[in-house]
N, C-alpha and C. Protein backbone atom coordinates (compact mmCIF):
# COMPACT_ATOMS: atom_id res chain seq x y z
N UNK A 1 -36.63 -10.08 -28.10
CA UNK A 1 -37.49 -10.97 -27.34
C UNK A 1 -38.73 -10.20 -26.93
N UNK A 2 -39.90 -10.65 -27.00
CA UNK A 2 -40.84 -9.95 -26.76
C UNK A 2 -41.51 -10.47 -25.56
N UNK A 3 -42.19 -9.76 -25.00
CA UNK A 3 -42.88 -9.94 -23.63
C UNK A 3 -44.16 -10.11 -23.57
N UNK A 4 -44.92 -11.22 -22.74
CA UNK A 4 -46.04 -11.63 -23.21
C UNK A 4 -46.94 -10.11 -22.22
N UNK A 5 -48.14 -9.86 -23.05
CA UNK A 5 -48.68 -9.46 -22.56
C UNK A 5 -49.44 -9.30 -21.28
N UNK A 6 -49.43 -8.32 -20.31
CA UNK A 6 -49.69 -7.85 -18.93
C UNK A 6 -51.03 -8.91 -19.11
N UNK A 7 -51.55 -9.53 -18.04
CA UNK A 7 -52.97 -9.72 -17.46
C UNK A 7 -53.90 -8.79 -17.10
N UNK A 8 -54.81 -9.09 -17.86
CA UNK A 8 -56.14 -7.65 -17.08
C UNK A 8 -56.94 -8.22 -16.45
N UNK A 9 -57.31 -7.03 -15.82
CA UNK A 9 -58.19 -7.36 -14.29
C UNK A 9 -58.97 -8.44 -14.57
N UNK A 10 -59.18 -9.35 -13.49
CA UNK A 10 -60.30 -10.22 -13.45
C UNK A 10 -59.75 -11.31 -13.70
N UNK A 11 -58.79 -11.73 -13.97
CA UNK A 11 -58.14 -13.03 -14.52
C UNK A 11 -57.08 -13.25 -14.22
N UNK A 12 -56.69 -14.85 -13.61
CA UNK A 12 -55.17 -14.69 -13.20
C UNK A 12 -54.26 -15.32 -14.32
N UNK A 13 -53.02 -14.65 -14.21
CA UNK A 13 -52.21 -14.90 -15.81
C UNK A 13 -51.93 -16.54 -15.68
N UNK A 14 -51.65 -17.59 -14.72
CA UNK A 14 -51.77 -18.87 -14.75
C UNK A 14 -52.25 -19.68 -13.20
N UNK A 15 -52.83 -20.55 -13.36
CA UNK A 15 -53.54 -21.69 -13.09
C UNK A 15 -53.20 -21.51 -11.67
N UNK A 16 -53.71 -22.31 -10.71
CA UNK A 16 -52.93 -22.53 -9.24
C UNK A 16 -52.30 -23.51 -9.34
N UNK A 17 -52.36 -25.28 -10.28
CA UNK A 17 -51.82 -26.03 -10.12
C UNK A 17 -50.52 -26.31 -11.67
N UNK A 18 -50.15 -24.53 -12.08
CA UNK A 18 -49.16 -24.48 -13.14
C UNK A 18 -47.68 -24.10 -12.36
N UNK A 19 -47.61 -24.89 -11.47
CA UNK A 19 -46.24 -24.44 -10.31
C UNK A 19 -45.25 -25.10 -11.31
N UNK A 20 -44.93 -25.93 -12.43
CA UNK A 20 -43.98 -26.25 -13.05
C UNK A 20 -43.26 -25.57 -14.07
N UNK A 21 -44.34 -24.61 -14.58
CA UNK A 21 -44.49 -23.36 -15.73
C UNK A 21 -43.18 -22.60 -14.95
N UNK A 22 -43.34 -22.60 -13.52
CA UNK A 22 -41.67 -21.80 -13.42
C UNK A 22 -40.83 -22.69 -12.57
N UNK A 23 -40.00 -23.82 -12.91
CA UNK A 23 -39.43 -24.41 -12.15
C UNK A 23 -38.88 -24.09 -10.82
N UNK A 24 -37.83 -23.08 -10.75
CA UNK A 24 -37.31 -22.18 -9.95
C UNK A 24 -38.05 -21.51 -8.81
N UNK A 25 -39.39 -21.44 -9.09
CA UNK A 25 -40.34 -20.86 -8.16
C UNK A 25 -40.47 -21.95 -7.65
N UNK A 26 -40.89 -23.03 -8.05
CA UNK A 26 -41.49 -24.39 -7.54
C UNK A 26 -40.39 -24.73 -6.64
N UNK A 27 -38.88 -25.13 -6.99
CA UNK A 27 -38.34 -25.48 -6.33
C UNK A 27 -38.01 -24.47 -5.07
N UNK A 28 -38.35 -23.17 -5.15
CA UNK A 28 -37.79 -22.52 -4.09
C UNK A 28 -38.75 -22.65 -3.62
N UNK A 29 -40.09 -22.35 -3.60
CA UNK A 29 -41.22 -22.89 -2.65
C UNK A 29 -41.29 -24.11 -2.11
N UNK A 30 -40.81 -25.44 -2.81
CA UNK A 30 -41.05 -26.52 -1.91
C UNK A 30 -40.05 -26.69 -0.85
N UNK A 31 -38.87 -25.83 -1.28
CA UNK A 31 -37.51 -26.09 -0.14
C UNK A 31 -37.77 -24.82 0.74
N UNK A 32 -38.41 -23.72 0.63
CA UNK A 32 -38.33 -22.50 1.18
C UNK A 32 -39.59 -21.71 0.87
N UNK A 33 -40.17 -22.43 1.51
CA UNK A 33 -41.63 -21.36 1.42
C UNK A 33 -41.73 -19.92 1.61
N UNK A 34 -41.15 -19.91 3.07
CA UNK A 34 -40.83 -18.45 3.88
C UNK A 34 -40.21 -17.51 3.13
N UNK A 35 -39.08 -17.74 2.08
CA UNK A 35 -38.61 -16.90 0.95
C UNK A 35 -39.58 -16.46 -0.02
N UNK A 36 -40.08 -17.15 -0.54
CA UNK A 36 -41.63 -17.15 -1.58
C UNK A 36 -42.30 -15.94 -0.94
N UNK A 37 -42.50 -16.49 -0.13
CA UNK A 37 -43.53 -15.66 0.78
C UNK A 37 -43.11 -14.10 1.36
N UNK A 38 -42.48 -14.09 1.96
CA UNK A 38 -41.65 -12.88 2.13
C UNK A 38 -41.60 -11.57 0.80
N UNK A 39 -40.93 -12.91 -0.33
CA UNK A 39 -41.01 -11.51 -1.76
C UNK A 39 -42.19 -11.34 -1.78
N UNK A 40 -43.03 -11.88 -1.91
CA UNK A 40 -44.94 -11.75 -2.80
C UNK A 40 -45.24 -10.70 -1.46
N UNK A 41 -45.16 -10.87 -0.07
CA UNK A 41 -45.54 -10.08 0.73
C UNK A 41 -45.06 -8.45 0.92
N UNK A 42 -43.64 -8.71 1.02
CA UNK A 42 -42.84 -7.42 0.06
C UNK A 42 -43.69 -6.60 -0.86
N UNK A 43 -44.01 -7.00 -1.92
CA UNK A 43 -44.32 -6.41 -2.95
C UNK A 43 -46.24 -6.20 -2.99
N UNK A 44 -47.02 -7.19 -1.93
CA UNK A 44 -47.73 -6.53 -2.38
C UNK A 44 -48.17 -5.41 -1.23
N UNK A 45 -47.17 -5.58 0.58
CA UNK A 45 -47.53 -4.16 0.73
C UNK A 45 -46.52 -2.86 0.42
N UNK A 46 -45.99 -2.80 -0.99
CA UNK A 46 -45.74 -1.79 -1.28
C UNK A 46 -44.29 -1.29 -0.65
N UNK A 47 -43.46 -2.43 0.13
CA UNK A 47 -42.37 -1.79 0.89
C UNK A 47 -42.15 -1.78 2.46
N UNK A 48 -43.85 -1.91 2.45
CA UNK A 48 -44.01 -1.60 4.08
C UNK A 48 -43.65 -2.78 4.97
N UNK A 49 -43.63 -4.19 4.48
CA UNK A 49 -42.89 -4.80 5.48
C UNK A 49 -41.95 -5.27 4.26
N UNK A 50 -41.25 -6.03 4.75
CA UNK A 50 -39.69 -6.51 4.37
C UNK A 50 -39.31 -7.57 3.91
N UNK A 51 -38.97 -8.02 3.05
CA UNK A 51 -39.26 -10.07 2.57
C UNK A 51 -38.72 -10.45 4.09
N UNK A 52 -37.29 -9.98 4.64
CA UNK A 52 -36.98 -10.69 5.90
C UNK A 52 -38.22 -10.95 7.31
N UNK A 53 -38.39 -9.64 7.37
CA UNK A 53 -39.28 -9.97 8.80
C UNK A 53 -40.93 -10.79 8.40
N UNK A 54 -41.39 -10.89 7.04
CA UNK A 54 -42.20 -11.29 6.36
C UNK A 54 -42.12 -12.91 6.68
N UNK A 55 -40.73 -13.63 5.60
CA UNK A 55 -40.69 -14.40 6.03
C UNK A 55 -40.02 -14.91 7.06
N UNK A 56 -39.54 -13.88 8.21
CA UNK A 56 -39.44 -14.37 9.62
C UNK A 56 -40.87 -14.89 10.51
N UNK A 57 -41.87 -14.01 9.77
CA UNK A 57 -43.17 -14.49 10.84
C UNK A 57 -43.55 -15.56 10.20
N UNK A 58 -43.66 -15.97 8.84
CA UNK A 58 -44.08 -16.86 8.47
C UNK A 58 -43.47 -18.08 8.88
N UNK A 59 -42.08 -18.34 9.11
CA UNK A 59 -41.87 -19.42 9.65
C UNK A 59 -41.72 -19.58 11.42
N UNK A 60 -42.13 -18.78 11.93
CA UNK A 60 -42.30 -19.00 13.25
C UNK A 60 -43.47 -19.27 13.22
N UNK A 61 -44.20 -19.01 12.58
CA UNK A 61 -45.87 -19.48 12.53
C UNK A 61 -46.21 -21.04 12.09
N UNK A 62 -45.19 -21.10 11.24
CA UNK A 62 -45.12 -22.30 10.24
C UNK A 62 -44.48 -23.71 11.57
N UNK A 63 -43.50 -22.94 12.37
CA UNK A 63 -42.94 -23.90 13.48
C UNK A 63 -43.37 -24.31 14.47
N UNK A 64 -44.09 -23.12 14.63
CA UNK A 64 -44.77 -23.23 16.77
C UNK A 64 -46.39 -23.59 16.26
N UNK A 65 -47.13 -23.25 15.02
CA UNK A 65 -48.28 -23.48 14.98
C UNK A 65 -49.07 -24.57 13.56
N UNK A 66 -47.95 -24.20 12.91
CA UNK A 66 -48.81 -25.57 11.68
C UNK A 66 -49.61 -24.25 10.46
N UNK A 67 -50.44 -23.07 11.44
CA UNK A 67 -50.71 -22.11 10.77
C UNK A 67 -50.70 -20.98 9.92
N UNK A 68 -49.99 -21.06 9.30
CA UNK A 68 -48.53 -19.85 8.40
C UNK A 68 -49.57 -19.88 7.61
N UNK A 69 -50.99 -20.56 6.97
CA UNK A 69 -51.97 -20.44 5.77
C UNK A 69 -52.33 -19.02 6.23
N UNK A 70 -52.85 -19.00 7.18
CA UNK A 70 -53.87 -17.73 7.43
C UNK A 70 -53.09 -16.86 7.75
N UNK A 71 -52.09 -16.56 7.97
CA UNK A 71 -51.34 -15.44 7.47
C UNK A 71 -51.34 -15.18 6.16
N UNK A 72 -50.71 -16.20 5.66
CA UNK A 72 -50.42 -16.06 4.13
C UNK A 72 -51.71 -15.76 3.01
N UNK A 73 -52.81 -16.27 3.68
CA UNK A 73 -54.03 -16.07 2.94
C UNK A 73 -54.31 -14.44 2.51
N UNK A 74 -53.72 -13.52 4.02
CA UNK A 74 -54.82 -12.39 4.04
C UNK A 74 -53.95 -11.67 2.94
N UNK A 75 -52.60 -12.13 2.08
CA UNK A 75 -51.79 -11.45 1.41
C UNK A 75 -52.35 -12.10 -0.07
N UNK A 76 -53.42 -12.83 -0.13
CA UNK A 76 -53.40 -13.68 -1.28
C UNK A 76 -55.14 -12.50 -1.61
N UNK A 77 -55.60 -12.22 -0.71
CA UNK A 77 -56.74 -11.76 -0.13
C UNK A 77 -56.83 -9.98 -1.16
N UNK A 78 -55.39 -9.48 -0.61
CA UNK A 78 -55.17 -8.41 -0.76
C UNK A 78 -54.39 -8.14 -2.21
N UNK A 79 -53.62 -9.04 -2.55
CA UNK A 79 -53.09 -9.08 -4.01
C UNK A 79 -54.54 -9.01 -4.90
N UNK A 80 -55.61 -10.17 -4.75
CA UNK A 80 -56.71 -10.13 -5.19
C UNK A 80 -57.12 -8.49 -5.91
N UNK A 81 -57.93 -8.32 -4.47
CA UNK A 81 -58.15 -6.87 -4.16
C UNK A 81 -57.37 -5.70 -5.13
N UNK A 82 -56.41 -5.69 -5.30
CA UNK A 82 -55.59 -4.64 -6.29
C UNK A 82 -55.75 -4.81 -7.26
N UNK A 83 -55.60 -6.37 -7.25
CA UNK A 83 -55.14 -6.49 -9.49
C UNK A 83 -56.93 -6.91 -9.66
N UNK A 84 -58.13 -6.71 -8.67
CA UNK A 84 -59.37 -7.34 -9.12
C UNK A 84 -59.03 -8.06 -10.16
N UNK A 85 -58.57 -9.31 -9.22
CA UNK A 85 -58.80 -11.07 -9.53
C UNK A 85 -59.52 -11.98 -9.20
N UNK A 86 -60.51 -12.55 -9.42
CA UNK A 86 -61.30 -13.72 -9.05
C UNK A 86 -60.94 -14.22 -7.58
N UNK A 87 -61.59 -14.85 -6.95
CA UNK A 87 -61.57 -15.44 -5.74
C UNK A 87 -61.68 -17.41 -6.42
N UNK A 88 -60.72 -17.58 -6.62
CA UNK A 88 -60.65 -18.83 -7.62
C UNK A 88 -59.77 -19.42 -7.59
N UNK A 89 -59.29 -21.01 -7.39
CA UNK A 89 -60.95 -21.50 -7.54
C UNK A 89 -61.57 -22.34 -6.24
N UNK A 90 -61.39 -21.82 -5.64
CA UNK A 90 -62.27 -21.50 -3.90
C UNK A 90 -61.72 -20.12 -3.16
N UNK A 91 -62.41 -19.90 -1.83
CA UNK A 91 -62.07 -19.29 -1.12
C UNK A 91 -61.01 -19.03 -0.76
N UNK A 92 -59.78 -17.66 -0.66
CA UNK A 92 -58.86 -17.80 -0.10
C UNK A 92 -58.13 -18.30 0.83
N UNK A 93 -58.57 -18.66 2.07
CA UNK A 93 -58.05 -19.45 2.95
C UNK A 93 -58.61 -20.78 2.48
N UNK A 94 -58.91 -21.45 1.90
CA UNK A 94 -59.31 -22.78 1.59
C UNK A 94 -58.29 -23.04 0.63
N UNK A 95 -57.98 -22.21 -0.09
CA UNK A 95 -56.61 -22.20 -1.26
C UNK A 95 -55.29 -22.68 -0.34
N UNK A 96 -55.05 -21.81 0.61
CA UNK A 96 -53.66 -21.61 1.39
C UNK A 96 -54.31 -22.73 2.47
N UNK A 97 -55.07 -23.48 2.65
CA UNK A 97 -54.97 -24.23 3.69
C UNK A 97 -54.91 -25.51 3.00
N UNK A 98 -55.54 -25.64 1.62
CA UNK A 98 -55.02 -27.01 1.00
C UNK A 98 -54.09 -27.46 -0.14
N UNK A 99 -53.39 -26.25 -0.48
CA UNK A 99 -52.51 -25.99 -1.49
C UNK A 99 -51.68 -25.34 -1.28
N UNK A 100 -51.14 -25.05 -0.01
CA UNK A 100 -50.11 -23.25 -0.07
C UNK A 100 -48.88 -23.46 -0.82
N UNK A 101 -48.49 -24.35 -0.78
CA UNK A 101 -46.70 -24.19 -2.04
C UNK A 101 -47.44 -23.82 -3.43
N UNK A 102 -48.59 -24.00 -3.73
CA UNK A 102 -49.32 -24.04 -5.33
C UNK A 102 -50.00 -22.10 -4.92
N UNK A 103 -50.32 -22.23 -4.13
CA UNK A 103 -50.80 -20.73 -4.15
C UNK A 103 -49.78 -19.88 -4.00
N UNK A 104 -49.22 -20.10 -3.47
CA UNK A 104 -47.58 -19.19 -3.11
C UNK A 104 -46.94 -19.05 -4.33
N UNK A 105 -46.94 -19.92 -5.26
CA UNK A 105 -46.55 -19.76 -6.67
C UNK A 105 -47.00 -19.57 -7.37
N UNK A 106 -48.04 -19.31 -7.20
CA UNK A 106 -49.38 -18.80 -8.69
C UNK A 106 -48.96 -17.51 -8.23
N UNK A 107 -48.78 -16.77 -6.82
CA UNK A 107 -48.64 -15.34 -6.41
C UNK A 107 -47.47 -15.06 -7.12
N UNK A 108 -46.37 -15.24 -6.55
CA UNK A 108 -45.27 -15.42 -7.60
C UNK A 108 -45.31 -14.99 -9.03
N UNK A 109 -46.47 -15.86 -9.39
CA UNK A 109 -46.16 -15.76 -10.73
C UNK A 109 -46.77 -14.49 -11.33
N UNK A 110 -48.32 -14.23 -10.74
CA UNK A 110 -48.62 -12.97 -11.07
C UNK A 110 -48.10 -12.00 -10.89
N UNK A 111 -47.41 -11.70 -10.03
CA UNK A 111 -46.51 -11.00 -10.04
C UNK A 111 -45.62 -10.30 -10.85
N UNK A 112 -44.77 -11.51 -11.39
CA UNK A 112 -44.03 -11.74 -12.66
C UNK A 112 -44.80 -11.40 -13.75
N UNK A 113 -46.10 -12.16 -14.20
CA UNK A 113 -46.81 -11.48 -15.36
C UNK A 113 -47.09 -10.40 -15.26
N UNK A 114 -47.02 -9.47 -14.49
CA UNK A 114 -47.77 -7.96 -14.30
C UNK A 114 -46.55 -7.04 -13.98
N UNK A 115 -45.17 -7.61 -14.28
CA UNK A 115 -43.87 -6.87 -14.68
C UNK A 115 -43.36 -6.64 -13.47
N UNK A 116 -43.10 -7.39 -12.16
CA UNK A 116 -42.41 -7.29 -11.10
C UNK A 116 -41.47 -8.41 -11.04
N UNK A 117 -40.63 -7.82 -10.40
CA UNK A 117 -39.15 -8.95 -10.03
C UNK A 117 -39.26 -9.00 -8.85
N UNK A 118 -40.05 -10.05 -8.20
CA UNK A 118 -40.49 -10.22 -6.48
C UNK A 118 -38.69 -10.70 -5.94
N UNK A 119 -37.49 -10.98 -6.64
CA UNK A 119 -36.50 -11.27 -5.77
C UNK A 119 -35.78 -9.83 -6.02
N UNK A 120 -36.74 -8.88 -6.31
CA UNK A 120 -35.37 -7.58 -6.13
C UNK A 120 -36.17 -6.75 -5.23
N UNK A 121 -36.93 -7.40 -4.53
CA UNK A 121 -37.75 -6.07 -3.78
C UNK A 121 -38.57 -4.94 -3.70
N UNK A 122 -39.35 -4.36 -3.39
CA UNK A 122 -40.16 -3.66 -3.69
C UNK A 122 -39.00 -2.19 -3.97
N UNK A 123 -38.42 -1.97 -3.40
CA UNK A 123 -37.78 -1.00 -3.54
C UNK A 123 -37.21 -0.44 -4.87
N UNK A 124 -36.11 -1.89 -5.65
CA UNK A 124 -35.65 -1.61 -6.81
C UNK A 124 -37.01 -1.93 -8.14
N UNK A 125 -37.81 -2.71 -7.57
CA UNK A 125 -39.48 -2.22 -8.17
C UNK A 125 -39.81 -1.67 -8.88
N UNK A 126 -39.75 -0.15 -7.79
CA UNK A 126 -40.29 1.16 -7.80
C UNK A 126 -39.31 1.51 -8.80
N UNK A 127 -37.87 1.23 -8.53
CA UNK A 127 -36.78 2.08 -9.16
C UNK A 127 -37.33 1.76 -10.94
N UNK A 128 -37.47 0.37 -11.09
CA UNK A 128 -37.84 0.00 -12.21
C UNK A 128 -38.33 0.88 -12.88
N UNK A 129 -39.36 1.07 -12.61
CA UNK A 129 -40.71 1.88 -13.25
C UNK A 129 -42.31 0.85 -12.85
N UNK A 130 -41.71 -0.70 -11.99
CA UNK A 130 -42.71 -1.29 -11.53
C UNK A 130 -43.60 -0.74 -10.74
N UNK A 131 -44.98 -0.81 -10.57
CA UNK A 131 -45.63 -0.16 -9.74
C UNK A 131 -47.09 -0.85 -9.91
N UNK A 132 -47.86 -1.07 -8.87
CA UNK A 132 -49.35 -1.50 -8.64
C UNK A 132 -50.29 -0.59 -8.78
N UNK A 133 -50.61 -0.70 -10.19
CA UNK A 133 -51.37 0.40 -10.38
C UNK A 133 -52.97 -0.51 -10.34
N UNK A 134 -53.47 0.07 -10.07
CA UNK A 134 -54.94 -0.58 -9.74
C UNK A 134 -55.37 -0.84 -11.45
N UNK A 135 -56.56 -1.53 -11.44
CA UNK A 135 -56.94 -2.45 -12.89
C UNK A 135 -57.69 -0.71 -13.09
N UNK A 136 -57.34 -0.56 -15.13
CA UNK A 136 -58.17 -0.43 -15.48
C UNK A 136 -59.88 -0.36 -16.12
N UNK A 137 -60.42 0.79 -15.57
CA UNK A 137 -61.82 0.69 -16.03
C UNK A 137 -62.36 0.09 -16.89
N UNK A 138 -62.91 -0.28 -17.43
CA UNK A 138 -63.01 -0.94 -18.98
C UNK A 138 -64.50 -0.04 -19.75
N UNK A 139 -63.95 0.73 -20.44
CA UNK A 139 -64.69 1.84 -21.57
C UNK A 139 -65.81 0.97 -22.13
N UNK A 140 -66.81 1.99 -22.32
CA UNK A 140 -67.80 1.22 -23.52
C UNK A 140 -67.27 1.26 -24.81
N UNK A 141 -67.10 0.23 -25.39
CA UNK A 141 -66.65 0.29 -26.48
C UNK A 141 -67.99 0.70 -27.83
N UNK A 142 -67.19 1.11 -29.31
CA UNK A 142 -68.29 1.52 -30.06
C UNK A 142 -68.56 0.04 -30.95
């Protein structure tokens, strides 16, 4: 079985409104956002917080305030930032404030295209050989 090729910088490997492309994501995002959220947050700071306490704030935010976007944005913000991906196709918090189950799963998914298993944690990740390596340069070619 062969593996589709990694995404390079600047481009995201699918759509914001291709949430069906992974069923399983879709359905766990529309029943459980806070899970979604938690792995993608996991993984993209590197370990440093935890899918649990991740998506513990997210749904206390999500309960007492309606606002769980702008949390969730500044992680959509920062995934950006690493894999230099487009800001597309609006502004990050305009994404997570009128789409977040569709942005939460496009994260997801990049993820997945760029060789991470967001339900095993950043930890077994690393063990992988997964790792966020920043986009390559792109050479002058001859």
């Amino acid at each position: 079985m062969s593996h589709p090729a990694k995404p390079s910088a600047g481009e995201w490997s699918s759509g914001l409104c291709d949430c069906f492309s992974d069923c399983g994501v879709c359905c766990l995002t529309c029943w459980c956002p806070c899970v979604t959220f938690g792995r993608v947050a996991e993984i993209v700071d590197r370990g440093g917080t935890s899918c649990c306490a991740s998506g513990a704030i997210y749904t206390l935010l999500a309960s007492l305030t309606g606002c769980q976007w702008i949390y969730s944005c500044t992680y959509r913000s920062k995934m950006r930032a690493h894999f230099g991906l487009p800001e597309s196709p609006c502004c990050d918090c305009c994404v997570h404030f009128c789409c977040e189950p569709c942005a939460l799963c496009q994260q997801y998914r990049e993820l997945k295209a760029r060789g991470f298993e967001p339900e095993l944690g950043w930890e077994l990740n690393a063990q992988r050989g997964a790792a966020m390596h920043p986009p390559a340069a792109q050479g002058m070619g001859r």
